[in-house]
PDB file of N, CA and C in Angstrom:
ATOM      1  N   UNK A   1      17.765  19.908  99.912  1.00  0.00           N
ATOM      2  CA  UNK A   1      17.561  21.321  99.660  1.00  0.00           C
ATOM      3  C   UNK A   1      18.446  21.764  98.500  1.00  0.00           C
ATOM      4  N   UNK A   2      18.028  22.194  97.221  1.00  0.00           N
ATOM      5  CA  UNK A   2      18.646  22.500  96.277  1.00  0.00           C
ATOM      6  C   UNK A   2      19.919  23.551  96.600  1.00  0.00           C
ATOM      7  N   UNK A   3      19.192  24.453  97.374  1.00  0.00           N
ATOM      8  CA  UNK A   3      20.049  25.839  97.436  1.00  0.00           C
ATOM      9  C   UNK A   3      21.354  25.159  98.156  1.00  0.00           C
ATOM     10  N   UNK A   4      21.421  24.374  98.906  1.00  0.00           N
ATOM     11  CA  UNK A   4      22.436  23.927  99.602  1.00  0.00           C
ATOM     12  C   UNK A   4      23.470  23.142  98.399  1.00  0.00           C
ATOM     13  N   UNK A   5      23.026  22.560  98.010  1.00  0.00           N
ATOM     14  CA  UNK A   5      23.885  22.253  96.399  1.00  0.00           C
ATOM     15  C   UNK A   5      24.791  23.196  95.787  1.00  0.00           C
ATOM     16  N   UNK A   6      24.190  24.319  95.333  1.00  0.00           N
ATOM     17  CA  UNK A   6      24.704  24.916  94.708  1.00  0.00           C
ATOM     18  C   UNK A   6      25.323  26.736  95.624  1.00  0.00           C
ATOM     19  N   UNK A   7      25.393  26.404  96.443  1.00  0.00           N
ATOM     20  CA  UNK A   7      25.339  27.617  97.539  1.00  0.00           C
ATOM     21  C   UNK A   7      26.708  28.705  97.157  1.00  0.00           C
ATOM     22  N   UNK A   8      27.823  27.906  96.461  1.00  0.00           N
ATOM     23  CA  UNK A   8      29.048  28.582  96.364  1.00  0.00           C
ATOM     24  C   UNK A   8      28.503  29.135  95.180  1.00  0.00           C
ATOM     25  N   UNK A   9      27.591  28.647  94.044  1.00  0.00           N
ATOM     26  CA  UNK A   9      27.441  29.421  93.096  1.00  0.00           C
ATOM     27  C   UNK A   9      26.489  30.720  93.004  1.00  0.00           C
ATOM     28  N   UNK A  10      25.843  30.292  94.117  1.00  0.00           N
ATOM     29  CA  UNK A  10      24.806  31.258  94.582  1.00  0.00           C
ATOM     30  C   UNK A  10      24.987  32.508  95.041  1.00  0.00           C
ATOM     31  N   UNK A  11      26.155  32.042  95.916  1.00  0.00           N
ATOM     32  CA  UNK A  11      27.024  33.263  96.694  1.00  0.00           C
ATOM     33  C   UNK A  11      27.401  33.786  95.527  1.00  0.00           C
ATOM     34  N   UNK A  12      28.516  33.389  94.630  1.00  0.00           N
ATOM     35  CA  UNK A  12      29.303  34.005  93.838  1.00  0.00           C
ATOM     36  C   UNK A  12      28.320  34.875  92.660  1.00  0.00           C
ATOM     37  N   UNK A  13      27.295  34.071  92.568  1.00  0.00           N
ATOM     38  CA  UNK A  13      25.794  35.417  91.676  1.00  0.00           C
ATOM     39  C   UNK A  13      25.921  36.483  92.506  1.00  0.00           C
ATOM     40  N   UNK A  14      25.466  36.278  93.583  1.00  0.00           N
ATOM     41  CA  UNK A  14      24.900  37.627  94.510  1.00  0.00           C
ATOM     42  C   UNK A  14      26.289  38.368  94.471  1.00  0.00           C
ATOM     43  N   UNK A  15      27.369  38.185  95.264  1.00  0.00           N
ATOM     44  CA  UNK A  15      28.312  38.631  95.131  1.00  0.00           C
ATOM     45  C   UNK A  15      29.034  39.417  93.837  1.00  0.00           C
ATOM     46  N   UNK A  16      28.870  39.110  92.719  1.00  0.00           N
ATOM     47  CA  UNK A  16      28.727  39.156  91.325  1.00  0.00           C
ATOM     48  C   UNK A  16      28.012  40.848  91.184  1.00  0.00           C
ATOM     49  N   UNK A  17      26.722  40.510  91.140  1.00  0.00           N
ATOM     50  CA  UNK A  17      25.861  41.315  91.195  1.00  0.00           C
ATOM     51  C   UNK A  17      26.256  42.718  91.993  1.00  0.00           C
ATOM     52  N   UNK A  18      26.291  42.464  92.667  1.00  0.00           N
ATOM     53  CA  UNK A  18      26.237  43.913  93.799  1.00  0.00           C
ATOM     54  C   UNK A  18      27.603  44.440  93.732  1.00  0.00           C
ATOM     55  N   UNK A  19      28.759  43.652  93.088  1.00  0.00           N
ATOM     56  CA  UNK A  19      29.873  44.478  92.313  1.00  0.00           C
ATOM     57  C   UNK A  19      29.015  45.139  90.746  1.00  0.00           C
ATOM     58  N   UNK A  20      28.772  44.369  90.294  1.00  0.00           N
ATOM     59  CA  UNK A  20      28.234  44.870  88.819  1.00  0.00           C
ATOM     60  C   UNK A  20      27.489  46.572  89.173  1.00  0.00           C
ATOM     61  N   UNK A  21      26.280  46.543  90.706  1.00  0.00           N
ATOM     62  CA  UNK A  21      25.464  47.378  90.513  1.00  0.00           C
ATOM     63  C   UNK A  21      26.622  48.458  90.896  1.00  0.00           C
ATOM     64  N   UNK A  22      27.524  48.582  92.194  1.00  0.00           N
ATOM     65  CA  UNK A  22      28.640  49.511  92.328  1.00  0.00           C
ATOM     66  C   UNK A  22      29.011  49.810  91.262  1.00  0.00           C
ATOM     67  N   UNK A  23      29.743  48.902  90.531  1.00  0.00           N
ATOM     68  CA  UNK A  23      30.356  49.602  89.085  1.00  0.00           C
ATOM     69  C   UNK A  23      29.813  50.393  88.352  1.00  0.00           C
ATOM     70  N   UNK A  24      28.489  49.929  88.248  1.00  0.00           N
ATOM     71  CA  UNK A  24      27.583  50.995  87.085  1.00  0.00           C
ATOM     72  C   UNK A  24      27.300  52.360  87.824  1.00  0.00           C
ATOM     73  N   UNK A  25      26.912  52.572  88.716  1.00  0.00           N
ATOM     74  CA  UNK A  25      26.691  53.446  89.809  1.00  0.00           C
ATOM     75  C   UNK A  25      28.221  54.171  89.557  1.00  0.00           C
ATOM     76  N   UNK A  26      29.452  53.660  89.721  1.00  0.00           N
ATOM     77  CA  UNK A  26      31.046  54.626  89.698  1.00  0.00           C
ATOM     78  C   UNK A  26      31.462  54.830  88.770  1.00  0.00           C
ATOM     79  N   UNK A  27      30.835  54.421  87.456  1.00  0.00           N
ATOM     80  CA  UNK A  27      30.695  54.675  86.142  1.00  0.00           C
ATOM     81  C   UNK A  27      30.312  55.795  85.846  1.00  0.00           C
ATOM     82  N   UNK A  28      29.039  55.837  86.642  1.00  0.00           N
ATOM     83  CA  UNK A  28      28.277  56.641  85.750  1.00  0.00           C
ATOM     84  C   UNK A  28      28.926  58.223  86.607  1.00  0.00           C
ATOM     85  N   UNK A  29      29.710  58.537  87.290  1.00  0.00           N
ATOM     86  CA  UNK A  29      30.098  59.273  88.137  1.00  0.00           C
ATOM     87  C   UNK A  29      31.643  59.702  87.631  1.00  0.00           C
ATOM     88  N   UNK A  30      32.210  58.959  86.406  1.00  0.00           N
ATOM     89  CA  UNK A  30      33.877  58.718  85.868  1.00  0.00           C
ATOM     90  C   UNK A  30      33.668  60.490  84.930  1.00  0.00           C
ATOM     91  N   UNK A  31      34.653  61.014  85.837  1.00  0.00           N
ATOM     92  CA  UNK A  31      34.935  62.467  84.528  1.00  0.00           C
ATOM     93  C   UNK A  31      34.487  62.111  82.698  1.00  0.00           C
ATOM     94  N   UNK A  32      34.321  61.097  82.292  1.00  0.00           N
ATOM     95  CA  UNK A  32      33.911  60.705  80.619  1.00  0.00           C
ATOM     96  C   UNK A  32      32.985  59.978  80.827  1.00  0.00           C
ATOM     97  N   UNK A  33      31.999  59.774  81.337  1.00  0.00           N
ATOM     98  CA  UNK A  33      30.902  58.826  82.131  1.00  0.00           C
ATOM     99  C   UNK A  33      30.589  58.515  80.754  1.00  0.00           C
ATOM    100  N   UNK A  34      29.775  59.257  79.393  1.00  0.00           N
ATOM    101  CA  UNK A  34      29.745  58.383  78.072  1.00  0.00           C
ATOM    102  C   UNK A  34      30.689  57.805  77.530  1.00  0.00           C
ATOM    103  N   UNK A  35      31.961  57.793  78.145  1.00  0.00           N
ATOM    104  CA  UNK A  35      32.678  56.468  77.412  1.00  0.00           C
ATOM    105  C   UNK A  35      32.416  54.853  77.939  1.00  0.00           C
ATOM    106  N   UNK A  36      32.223  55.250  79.064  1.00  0.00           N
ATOM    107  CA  UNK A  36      31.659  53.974  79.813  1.00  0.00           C
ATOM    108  C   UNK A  36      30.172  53.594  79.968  1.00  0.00           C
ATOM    109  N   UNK A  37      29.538  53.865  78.645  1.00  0.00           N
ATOM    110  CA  UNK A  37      27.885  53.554  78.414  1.00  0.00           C
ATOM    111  C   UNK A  37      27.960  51.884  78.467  1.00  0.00           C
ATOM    112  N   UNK A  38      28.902  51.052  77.675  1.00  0.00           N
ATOM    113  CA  UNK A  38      28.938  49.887  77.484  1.00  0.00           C
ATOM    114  C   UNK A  38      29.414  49.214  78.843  1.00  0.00           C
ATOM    115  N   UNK A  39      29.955  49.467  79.608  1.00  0.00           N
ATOM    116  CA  UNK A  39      30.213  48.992  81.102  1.00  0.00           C
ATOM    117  C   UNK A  39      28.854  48.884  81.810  1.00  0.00           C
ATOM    118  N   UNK A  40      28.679  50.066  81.764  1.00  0.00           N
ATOM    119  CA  UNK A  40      27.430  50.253  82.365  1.00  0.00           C
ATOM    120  C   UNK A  40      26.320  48.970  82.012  1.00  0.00           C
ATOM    121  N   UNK A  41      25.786  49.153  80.400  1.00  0.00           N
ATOM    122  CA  UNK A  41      25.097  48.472  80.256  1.00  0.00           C
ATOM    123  C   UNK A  41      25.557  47.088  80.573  1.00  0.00           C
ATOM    124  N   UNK A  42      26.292  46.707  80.751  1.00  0.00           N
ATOM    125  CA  UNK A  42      26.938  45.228  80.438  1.00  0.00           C
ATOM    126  C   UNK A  42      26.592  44.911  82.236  1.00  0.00           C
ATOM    127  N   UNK A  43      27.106  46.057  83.166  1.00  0.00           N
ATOM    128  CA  UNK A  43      26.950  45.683  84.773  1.00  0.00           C
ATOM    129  C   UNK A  43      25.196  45.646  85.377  1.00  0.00           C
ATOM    130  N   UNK A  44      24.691  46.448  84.440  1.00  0.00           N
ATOM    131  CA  UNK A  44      22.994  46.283  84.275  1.00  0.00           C
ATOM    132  C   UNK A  44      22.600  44.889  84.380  1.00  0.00           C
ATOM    133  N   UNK A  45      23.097  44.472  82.967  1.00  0.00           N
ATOM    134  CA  UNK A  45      22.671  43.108  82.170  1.00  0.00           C
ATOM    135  C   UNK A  45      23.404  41.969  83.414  1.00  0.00           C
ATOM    136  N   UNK A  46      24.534  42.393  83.511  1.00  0.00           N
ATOM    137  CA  UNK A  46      25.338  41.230  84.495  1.00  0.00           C
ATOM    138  C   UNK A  46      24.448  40.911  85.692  1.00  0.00           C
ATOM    139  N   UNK A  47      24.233  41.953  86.222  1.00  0.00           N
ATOM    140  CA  UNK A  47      23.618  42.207  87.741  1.00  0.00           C
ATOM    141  C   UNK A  47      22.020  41.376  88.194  1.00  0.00           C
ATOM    142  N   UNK A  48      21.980  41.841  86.798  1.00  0.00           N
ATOM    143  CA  UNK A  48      20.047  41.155  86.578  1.00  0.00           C
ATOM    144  C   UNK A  48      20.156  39.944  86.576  1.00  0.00           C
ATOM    145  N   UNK A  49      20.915  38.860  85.343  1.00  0.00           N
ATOM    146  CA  UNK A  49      21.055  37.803  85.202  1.00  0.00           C
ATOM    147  C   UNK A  49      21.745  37.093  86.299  1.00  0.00           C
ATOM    148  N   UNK A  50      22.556  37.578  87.220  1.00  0.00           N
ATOM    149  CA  UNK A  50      23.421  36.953  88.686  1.00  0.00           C
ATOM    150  C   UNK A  50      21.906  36.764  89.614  1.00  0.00           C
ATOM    151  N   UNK A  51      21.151  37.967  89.489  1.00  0.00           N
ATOM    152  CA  UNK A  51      20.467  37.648  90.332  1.00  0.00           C
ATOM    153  C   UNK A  51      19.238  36.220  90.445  1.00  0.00           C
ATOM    154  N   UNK A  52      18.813  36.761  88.630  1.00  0.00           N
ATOM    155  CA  UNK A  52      17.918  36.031  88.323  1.00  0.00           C
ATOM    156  C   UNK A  52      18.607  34.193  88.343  1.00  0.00           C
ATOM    157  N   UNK A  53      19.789  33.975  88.036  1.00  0.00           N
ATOM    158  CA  UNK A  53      20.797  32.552  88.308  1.00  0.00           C
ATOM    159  C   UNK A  53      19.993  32.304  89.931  1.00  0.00           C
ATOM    160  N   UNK A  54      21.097  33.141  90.660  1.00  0.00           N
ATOM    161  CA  UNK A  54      20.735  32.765  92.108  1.00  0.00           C
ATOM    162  C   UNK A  54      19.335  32.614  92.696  1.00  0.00           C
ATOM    163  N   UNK A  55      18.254  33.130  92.616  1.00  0.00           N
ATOM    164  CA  UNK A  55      16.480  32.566  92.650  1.00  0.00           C
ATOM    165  C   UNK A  55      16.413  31.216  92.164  1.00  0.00           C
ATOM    166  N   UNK A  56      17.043  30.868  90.671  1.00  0.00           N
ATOM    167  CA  UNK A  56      16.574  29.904  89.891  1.00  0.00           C
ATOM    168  C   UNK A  56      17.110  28.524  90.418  1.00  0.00           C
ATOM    169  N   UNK A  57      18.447  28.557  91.152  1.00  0.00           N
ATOM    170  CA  UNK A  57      18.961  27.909  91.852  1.00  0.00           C
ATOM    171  C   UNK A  57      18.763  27.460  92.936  1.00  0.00           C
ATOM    172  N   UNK A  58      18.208  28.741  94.305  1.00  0.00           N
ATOM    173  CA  UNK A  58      17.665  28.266  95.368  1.00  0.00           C
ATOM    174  C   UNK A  58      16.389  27.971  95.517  1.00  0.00           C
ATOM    175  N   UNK A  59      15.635  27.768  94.238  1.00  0.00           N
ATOM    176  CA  UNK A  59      14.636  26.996  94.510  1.00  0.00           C
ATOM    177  C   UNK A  59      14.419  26.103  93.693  1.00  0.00           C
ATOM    178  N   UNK A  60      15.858  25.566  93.016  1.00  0.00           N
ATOM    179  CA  UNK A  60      15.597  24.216  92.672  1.00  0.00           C
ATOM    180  C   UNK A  60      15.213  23.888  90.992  1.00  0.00           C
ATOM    181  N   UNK A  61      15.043  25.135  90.614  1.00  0.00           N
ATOM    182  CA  UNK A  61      13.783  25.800  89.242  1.00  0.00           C
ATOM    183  C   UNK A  61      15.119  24.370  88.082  1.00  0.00           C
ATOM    184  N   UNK A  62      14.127  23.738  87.278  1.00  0.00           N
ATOM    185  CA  UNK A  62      14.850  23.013  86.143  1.00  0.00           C
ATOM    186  C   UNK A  62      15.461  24.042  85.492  1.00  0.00           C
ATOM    187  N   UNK A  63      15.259  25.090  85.326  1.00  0.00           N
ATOM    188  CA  UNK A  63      15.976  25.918  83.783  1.00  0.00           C
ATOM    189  C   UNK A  63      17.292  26.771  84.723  1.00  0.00           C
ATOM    190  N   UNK A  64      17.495  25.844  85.950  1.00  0.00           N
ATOM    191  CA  UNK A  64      19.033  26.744  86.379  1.00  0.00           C
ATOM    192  C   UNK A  64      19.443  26.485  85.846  1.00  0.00           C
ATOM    193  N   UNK A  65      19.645  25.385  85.550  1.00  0.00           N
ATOM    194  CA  UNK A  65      21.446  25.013  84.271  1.00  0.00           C
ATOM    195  C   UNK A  65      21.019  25.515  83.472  1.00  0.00           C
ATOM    196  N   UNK A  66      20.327  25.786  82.272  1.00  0.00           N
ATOM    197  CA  UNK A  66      20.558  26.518  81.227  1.00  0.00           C
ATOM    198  C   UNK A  66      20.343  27.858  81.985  1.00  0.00           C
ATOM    199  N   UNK A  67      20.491  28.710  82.838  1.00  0.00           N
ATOM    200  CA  UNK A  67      20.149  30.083  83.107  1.00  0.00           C
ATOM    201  C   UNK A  67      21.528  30.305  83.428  1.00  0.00           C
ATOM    202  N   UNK A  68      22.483  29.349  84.485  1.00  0.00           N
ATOM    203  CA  UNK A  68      23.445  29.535  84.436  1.00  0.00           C
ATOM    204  C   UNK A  68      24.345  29.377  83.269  1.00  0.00           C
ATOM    205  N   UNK A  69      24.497  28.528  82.108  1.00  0.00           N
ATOM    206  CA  UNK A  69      24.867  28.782  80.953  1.00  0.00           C
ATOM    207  C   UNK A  69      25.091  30.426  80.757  1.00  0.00           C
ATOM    208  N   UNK A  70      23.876  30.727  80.517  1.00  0.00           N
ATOM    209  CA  UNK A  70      23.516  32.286  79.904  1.00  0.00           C
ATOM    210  C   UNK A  70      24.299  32.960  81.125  1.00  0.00           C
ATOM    211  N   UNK A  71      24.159  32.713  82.169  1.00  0.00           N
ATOM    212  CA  UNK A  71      24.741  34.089  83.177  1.00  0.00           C
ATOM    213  C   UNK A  71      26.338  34.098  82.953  1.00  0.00           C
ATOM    214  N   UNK A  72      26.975  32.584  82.575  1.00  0.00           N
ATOM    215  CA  UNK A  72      28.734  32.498  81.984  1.00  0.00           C
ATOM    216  C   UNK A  72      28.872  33.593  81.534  1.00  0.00           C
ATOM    217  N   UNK A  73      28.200  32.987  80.235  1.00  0.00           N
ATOM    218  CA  UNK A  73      28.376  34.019  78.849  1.00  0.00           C
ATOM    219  C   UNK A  73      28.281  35.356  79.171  1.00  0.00           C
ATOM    220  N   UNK A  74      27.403  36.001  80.095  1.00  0.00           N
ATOM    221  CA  UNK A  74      27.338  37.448  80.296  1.00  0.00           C
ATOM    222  C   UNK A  74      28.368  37.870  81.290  1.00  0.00           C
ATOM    223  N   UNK A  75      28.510  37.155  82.526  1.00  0.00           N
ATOM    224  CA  UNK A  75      29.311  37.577  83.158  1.00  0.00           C
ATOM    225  C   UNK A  75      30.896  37.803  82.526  1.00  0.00           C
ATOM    226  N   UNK A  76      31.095  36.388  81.672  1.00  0.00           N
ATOM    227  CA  UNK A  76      32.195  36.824  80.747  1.00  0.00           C
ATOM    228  C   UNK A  76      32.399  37.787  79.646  1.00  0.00           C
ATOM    229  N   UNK A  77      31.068  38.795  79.327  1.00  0.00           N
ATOM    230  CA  UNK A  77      31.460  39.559  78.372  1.00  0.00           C
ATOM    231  C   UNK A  77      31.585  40.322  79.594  1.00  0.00           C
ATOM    232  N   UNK A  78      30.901  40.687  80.220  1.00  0.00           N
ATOM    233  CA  UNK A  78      31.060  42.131  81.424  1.00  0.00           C
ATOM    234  C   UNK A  78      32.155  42.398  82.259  1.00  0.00           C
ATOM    235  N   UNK A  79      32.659  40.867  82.453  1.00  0.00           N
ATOM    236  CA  UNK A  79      34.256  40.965  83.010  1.00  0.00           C
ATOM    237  C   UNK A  79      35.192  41.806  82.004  1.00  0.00           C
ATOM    238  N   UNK A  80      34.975  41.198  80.719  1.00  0.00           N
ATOM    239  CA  UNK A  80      36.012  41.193  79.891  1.00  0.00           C
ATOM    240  C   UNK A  80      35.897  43.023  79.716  1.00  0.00           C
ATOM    241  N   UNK A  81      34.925  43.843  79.442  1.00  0.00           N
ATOM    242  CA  UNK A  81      34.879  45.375  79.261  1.00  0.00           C
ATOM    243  C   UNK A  81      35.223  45.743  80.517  1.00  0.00           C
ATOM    244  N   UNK A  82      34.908  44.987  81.564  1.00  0.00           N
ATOM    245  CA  UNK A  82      35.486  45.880  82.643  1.00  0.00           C
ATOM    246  C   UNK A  82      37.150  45.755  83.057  1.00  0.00           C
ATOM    247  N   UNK A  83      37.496  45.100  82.906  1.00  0.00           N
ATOM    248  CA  UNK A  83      38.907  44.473  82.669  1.00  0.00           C
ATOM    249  C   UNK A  83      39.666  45.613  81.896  1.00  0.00           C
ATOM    250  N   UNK A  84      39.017  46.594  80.944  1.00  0.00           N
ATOM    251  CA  UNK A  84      39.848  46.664  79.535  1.00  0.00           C
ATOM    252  C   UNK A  84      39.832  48.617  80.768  1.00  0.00           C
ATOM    253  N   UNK A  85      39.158  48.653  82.057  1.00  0.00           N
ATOM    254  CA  UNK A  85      38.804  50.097  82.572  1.00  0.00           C
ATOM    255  C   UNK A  85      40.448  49.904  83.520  1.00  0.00           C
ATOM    256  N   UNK A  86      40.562  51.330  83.891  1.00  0.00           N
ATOM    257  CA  UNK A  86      41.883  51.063  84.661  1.00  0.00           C
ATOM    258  C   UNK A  86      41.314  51.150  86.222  1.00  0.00           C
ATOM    259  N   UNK A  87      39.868  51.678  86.748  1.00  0.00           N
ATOM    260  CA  UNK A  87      39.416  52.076  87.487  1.00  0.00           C
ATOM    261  C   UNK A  87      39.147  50.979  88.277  1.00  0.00           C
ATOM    262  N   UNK A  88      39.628  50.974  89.925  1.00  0.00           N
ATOM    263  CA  UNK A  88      39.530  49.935  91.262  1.00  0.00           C
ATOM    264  C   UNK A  88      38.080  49.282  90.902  1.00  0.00           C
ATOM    265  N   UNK A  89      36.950  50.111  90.395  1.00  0.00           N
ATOM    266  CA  UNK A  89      35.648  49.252  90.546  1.00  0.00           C
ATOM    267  C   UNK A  89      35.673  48.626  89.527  1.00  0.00           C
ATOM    268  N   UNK A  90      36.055  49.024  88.819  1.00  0.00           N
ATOM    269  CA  UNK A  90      35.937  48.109  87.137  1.00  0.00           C
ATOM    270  C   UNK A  90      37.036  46.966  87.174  1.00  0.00           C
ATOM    271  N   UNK A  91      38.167  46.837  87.887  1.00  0.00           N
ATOM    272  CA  UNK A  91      38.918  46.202  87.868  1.00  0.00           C
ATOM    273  C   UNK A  91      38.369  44.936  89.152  1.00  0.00           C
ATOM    274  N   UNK A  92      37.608  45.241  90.120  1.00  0.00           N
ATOM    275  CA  UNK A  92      37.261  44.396  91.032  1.00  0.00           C
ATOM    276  C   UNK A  92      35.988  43.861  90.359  1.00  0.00           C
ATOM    277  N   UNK A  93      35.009  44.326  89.571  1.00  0.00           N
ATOM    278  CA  UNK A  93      33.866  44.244  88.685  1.00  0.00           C
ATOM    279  C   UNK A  93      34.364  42.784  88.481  1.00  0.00           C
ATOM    280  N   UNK A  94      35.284  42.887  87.209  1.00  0.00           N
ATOM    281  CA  UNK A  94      36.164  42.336  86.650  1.00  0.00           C
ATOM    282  C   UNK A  94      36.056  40.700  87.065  1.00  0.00           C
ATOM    283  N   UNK A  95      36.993  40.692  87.962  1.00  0.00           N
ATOM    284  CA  UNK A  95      37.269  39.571  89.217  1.00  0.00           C
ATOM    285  C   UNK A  95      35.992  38.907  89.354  1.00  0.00           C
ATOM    286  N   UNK A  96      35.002  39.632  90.096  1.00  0.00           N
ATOM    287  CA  UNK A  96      33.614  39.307  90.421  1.00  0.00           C
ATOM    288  C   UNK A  96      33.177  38.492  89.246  1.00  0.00           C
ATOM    289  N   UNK A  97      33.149  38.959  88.206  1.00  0.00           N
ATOM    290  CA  UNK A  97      32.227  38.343  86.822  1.00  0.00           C
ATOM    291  C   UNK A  97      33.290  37.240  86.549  1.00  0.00           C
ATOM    292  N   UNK A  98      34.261  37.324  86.472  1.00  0.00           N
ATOM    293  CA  UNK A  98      35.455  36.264  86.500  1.00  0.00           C
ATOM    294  C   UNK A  98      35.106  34.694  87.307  1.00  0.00           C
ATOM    295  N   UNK A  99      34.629  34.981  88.861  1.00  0.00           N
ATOM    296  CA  UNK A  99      34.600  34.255  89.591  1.00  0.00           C
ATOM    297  C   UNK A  99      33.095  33.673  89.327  1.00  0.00           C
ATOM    298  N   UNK A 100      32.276  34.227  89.275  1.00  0.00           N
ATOM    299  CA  UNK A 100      30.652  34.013  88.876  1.00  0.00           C
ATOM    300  C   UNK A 100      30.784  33.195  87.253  1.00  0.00           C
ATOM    301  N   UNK A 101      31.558  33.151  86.650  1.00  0.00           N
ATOM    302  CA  UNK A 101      31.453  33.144  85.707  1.00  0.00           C
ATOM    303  C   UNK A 101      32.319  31.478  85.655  1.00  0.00           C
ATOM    304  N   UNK A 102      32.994  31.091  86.414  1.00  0.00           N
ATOM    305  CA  UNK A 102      33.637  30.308  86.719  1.00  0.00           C
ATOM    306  C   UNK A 102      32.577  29.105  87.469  1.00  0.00           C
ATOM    307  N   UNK A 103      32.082  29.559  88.633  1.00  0.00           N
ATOM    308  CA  UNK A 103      31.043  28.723  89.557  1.00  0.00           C
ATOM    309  C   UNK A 103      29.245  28.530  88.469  1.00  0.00           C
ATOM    310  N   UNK A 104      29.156  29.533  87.749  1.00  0.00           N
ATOM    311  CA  UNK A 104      27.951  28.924  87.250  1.00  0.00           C
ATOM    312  C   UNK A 104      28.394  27.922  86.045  1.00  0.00           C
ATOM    313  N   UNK A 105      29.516  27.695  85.465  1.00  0.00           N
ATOM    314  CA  UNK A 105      29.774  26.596  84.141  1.00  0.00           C
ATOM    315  C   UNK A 105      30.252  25.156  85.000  1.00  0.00           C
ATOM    316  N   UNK A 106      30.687  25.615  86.046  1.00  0.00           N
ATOM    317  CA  UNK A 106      30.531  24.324  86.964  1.00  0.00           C
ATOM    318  C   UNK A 106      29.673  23.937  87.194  1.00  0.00           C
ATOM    319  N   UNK A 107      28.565  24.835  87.617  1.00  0.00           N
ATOM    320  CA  UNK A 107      26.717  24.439  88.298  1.00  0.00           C
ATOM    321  C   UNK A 107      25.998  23.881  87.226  1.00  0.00           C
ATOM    322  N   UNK A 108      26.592  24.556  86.182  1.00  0.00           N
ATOM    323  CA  UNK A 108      26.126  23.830  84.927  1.00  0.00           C
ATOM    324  C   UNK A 108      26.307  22.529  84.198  1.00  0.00           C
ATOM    325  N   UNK A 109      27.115  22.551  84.439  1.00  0.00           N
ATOM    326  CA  UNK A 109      28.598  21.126  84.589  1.00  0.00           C
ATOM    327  C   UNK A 109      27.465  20.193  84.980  1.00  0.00           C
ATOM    328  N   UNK A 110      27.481  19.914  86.214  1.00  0.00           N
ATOM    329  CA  UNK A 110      27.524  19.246  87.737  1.00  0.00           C
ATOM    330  C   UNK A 110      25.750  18.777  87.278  1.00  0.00           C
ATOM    331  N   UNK A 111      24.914  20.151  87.146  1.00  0.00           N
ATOM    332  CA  UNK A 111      23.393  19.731  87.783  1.00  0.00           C
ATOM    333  C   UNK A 111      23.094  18.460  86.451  1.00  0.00           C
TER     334      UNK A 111
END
């Protein structure tokens, strides 16, 4: 069973994700909410691609490793803007894309 392979990376997409969608959601709610357009978009983009990783994975799909490639790269730009916020969600965002971002260059590694 593929998904069983890669299950920590799977978790860490989903997990990923549903910080990304909070963030954009407590963003968009921040007293300067247009300074944080680029968070936003970036927890959009993050959220989609975690998800779309984790499908591509539990069923095995050939283009996970290169999908996880691409989800690195995003999760590491989206960490990195959320990182730069002083705000608990942006700072846990952060972490999340950190850790996702960590388990898919391994999955990538590995498959």
């Amino acid at each position: 069973m593929p998904h069983k392979k890669f299950q920590s990376c799977i978790d860490a997409c989903y997990a990923c994700a549903t910080e990304c969608d909070h963030c954009a959601v407590s963003c968009l709610h921040e007293q300067d909410a247009s300074s944080m357009a680029r968070c936003v978009k970036l927890d959009m983009d993050c959220a989609a691609m975690c998800r779309l990783a984790a499908s591509h994975m539990a069923r095995g799909s050939e283009f996970a490793q290169s999908i996880c490639r691409l989800c690195a790269e995003i999760c590491e730009a989206c960490g990195e803007e959320c990182a730069k916020h002083e705000m608990e969600h942006c700072q846990r965002c952060a972490e999340a894309c950190r850790t996702c971002a960590e388990e898919c260059r391994r999955m990538a590694q590995a498959a």
